[in-house]
C-alpha atoms as a PDB file:
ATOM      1  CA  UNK A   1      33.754  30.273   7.393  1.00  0.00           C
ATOM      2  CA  UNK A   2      34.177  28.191   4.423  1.00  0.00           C
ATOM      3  CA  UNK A   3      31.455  26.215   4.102  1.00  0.00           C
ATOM      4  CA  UNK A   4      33.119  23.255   3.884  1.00  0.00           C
ATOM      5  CA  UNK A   5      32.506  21.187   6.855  1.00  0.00           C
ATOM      6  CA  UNK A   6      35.643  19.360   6.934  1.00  0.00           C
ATOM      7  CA  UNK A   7      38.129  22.405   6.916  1.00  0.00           C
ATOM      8  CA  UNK A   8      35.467  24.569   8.880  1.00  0.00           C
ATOM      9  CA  UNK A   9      35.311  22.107  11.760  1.00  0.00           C
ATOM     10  CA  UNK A  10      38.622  21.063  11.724  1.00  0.00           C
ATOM     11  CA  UNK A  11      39.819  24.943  12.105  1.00  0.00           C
ATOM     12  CA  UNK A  12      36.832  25.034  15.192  1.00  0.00           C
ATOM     13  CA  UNK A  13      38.508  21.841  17.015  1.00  0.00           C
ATOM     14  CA  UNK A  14      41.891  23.654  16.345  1.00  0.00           C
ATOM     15  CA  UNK A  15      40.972  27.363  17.464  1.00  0.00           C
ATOM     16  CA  UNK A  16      38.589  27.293  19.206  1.00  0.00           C
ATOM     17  CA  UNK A  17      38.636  23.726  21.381  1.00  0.00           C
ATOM     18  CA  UNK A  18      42.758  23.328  20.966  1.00  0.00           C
ATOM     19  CA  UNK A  19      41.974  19.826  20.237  1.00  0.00           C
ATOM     20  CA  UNK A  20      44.639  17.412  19.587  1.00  0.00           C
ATOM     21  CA  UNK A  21      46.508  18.076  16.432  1.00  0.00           C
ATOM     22  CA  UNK A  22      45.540  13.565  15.189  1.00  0.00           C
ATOM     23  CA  UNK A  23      42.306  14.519  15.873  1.00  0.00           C
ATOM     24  CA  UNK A  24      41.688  17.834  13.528  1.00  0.00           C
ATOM     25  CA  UNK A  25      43.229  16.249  10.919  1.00  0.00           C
ATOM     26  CA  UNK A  26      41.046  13.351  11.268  1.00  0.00           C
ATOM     27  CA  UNK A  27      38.099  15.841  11.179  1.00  0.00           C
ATOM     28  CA  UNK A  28      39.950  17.590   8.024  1.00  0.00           C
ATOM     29  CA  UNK A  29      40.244  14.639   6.003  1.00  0.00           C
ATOM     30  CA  UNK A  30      37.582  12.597   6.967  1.00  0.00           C
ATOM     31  CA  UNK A  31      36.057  10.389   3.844  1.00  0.00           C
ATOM     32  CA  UNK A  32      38.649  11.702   1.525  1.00  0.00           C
ATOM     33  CA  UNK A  33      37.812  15.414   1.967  1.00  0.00           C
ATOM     34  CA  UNK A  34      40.734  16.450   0.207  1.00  0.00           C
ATOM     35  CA  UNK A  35      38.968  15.428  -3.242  1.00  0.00           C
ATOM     36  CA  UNK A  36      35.430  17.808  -2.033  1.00  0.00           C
ATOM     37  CA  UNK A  37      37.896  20.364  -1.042  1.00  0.00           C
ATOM     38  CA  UNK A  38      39.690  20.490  -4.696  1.00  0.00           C
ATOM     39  CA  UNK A  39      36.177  20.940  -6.351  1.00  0.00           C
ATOM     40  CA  UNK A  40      35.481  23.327  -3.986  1.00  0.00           C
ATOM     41  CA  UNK A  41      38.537  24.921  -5.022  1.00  0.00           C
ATOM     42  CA  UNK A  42      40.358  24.547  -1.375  1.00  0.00           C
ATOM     43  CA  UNK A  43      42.782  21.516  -1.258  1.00  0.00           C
ATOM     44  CA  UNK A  44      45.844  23.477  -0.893  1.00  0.00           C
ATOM     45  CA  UNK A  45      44.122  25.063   1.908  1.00  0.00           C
ATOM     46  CA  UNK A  46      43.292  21.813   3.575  1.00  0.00           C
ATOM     47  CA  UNK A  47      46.396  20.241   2.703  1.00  0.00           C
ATOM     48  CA  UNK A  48      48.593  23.004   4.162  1.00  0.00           C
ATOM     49  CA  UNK A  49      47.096  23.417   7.528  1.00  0.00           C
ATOM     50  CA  UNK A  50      45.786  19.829   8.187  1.00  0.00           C
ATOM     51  CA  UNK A  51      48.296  16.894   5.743  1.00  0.00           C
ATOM     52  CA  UNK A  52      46.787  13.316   5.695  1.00  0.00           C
ATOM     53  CA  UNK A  53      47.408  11.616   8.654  1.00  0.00           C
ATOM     54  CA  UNK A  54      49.978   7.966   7.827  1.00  0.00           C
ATOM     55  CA  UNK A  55      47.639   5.893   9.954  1.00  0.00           C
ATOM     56  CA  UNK A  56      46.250   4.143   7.242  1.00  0.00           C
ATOM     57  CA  UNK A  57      43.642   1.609   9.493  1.00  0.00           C
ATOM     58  CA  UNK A  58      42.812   4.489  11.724  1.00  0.00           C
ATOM     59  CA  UNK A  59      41.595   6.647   8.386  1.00  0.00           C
ATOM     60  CA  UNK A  60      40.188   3.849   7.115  1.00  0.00           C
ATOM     61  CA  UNK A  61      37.899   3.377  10.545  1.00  0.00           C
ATOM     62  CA  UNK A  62      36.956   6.531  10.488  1.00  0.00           C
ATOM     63  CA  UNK A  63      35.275   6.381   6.609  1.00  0.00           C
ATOM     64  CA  UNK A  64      33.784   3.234   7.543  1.00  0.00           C
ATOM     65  CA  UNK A  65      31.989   5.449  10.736  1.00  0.00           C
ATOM     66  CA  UNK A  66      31.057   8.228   8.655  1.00  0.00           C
ATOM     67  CA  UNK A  67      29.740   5.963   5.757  1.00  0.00           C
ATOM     68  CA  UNK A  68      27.722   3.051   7.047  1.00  0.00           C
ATOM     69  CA  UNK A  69      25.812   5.580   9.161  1.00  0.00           C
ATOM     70  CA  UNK A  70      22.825   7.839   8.412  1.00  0.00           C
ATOM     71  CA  UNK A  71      22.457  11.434   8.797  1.00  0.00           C
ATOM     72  CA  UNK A  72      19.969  10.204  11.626  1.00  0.00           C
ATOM     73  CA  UNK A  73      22.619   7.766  13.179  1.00  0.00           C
ATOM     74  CA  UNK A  74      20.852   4.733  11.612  1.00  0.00           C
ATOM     75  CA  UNK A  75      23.339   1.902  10.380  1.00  0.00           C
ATOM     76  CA  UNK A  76      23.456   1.447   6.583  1.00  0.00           C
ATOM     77  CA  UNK A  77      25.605  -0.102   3.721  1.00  0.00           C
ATOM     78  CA  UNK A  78      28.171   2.333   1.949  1.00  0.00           C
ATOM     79  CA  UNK A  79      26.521   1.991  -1.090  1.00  0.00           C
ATOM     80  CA  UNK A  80      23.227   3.128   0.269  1.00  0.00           C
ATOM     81  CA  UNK A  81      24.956   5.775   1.841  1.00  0.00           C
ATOM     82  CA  UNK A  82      26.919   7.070  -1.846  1.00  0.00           C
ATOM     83  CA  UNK A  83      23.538   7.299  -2.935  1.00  0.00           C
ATOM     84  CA  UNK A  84      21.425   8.529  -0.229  1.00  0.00           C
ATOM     85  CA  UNK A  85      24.014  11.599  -0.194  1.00  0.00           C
ATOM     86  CA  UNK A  86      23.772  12.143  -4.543  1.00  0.00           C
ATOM     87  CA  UNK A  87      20.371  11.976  -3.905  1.00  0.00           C
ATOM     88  CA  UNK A  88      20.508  15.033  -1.305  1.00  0.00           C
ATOM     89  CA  UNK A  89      22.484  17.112  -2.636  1.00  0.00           C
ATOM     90  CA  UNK A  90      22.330  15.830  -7.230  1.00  0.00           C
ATOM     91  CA  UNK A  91      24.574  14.576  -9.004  1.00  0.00           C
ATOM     92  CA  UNK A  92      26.013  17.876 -10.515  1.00  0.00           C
ATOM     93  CA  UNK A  93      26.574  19.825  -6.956  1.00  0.00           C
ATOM     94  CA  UNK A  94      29.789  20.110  -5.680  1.00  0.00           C
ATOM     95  CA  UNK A  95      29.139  17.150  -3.318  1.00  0.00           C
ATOM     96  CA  UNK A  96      27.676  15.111  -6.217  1.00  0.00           C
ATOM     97  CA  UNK A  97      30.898  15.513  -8.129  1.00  0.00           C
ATOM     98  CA  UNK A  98      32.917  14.704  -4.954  1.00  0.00           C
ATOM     99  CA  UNK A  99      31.112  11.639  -3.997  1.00  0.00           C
ATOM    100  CA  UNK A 100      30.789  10.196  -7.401  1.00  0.00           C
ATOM    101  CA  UNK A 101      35.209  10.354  -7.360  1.00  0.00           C
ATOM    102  CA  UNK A 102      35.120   9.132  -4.025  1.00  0.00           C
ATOM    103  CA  UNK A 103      32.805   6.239  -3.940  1.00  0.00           C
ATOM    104  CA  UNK A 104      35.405   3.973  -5.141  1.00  0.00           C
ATOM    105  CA  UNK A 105      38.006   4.670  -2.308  1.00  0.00           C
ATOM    106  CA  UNK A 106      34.760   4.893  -0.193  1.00  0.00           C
ATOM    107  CA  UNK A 107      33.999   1.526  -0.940  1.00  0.00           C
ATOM    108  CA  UNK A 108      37.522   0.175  -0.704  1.00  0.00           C
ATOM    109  CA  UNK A 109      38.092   1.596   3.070  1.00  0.00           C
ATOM    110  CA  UNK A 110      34.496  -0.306   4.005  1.00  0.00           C
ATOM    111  CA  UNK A 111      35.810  -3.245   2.774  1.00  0.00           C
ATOM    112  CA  UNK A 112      39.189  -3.227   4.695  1.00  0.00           C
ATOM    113  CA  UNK A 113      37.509  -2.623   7.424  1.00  0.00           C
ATOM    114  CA  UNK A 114      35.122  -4.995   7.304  1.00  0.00           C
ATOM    115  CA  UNK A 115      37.939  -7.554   6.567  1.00  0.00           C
ATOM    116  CA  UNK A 116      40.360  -6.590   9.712  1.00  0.00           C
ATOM    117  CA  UNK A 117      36.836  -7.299  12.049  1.00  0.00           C
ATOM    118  CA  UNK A 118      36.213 -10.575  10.685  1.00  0.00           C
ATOM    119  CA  UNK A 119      39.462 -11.478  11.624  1.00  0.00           C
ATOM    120  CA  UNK A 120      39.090 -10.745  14.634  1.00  0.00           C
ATOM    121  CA  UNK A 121      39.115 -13.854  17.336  1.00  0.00           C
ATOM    122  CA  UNK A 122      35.580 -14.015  18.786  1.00  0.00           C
END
């Protein structure tokens, strides 16, 4: 309806698949959404009917998913990733914008993640 995938598919898990409320959010916010959705002119909208979930690790899993993987479903760094998606869509888009502000956090929920498996036992 949008055409913003985050709040459009979040609103389909919600309406039209009555999917668990930690889940939709999950979909709304996925790899900080909220800042797309305020250059798209939408963040109260997203905000309002889908708020951040306080699950820090569990967000940060999720970005780590979305951004060390390919549109094809190859594995690949985040930084190839931030620039594979400027690439697509220019640096002056909408999405360009977005990801530019983003990369940073991006980056930063990679790295946690990449830190809590390490420690993992083996």
């Amino acid at each position: 309806m949008t055409g913003f995938h985050p709040l459009d598919g979040a609103r389909f898990l919600r309406d039209e698949h009555r999917a668990d409320k930690r889940l939709v959010r999950l979909v709304g916010n996925h790899s900080f959404a909220l800042l797309e959705a305020e250059e798209r002119g939408l963040r109260e909208e997203l905000a309002t009917e889908f708020p951040l979930l306080e699950e820090p690790l569990l967000v940060d899993a999720l970005v780590y998913c979305d951004m060390t993987t390919t549109p094809d479903g190859d594995r690949t760094t985040a930084q190839d990733r931030v620039a594979e998606i400027r690439s697509r869509y220019g640096d002056d888009s909408v999405v360009g914008r977005f990801i530019r502000r983003a990369a940073p956090e991006i980056f930063a929920s990679v790295e946690r993640v990449e830190a809590a498996l390490a420690a993992q036992p083996r």
